[in-house]
Protein backbone atom coordinates (compact mmCIF):
# COMPACT_ATOMS: atom_id res chain seq x y z
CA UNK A 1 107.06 103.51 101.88
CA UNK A 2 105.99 107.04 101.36
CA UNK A 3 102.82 105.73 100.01
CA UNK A 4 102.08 103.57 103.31
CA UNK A 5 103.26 106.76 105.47
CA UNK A 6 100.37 109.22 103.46
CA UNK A 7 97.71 106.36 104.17
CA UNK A 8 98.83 106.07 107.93
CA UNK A 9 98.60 109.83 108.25
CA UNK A 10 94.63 110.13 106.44
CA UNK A 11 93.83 106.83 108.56
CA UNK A 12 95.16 108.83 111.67
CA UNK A 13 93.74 111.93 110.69
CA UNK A 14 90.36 110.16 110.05
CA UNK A 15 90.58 108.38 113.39
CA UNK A 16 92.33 111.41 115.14
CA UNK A 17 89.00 112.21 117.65
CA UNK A 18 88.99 108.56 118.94
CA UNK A 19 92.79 107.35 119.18
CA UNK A 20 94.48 110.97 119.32
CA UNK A 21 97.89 111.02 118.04
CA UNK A 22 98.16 106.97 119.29
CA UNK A 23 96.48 106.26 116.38
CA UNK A 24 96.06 102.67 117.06
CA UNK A 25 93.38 101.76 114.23
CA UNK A 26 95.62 103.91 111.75
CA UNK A 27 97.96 101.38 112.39
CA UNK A 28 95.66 98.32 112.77
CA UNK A 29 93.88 99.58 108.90
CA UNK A 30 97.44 99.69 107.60
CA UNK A 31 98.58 96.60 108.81
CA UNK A 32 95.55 94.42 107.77
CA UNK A 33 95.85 96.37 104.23
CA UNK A 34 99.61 95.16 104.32
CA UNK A 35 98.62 91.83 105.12
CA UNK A 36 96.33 91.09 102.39
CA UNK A 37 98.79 92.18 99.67
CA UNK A 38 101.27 89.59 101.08
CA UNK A 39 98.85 87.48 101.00
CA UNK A 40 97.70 88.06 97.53
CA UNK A 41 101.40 88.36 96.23
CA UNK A 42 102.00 84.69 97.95
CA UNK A 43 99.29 83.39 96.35
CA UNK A 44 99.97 84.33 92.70
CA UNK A 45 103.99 83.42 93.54
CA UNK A 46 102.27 80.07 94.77
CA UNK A 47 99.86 79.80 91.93
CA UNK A 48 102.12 80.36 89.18
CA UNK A 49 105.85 79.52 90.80
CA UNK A 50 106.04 77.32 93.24
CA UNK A 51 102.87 75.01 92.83
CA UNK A 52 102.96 74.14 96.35
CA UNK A 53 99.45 71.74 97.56
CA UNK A 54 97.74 73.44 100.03
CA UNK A 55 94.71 71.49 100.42
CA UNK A 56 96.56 69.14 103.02
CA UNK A 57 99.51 70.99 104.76
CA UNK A 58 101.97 69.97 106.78
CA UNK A 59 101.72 72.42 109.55
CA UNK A 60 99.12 74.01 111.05
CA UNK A 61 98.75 77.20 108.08
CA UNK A 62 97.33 79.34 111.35
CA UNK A 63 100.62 78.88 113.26
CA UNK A 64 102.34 79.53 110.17
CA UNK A 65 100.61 83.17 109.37
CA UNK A 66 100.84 84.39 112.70
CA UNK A 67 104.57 84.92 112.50
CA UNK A 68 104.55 87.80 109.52
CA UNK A 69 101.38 89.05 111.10
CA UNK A 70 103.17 89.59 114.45
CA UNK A 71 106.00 91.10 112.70
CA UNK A 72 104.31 93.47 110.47
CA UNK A 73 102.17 94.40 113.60
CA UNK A 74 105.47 94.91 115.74
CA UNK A 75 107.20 96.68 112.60
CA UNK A 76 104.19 99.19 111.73
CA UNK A 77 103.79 100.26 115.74
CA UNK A 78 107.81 100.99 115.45
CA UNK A 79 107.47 102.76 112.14
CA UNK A 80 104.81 105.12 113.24
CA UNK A 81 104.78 105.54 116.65
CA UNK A 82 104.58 109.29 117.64
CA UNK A 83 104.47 110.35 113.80
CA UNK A 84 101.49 111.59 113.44
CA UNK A 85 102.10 114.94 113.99
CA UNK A 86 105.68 114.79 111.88
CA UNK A 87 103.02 113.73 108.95
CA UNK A 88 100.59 116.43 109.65
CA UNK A 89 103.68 119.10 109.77
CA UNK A 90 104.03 117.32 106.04
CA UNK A 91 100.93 116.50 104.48
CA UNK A 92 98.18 118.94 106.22
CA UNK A 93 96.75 121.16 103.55
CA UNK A 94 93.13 122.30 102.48
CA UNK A 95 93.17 122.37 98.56
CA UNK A 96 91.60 120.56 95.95
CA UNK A 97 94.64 118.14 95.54
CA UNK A 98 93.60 117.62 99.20
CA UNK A 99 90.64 115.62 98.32
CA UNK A 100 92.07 114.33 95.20
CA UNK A 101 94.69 112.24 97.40
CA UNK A 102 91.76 111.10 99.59
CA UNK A 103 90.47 109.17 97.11
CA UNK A 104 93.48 107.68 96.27
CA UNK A 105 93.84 106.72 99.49
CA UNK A 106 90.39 105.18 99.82
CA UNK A 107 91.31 103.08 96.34
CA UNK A 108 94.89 101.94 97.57
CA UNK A 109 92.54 100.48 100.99
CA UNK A 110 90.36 99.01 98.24
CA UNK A 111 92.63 97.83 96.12
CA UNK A 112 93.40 94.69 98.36
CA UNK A 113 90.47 93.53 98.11
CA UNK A 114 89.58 94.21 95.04
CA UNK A 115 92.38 92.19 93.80
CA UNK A 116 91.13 89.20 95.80
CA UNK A 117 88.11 89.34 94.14
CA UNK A 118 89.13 89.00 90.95
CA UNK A 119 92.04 86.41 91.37
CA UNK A 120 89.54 84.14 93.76
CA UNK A 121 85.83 84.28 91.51
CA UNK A 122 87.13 85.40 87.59
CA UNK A 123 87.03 82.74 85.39
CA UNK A 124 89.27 84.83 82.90
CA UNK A 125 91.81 85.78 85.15
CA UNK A 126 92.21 81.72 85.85
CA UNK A 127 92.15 81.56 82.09
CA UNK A 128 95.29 84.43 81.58
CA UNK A 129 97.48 82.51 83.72
């Protein structure tokens, strides 16, 4: 969790002259990041696990993603609500390690997608599993 709280507090700090200390798309960049490793993590468990056809479902798969989207949304705006200055008491600092954890940051909101890309278009990936 501490690595979810450090990119809530850059995304709030980035975002920190439009949302203020609400940091609302903070907390709408974390959530969507959140979201697509579940859904990445469901697919391989599905891929590889369960084998579960989801060309034809039973229930509408829309109906069935908004319920962990709603809660992660409800769960992140309880989580960090008012904590953005608690996280720049923390985290603020102006060294080189500064910018060093900024673009770890910037790869762990990458990384998502990265990893979609590779499990959805490479051939050898298919092939490994």
């Amino acid at each position: 969790m501490v690595l979810f709280d450090y990119i809530y507090f850059r995304l709030a700090k980035f975002f920190f002259k439009k949302d203020g200390a609400a940091a609302y798309r903070a907390n709408a960049f974390l959530t969507i990041m959140q979201l697509f490793l579940l859904l990445e993590i469901c697919t391989l468990l599905n891929r590889y696990l369960l084998h579960f056809d989801v060309s034809k479902p039973n229930i509408d798969l829309r109906i069935l993603a908004a319920g962990p989207v709603l809660l992660l949304m409800a769960y992140n705006n309880y989580r960090y609500k008012r904590k953005y200055l608690i996280f720049r008491d923390r985290w603020y600092d102006k060294s080189t390690a500064y910018v060093i954890k900024g673009v770890l940051v910037v790869l762990a909101l990458l990384f998502p997608f990265i990893l979609l890309f590779v499990m959805v278009d490479n051939p050898l990936f298919n092939r490994l599993f």
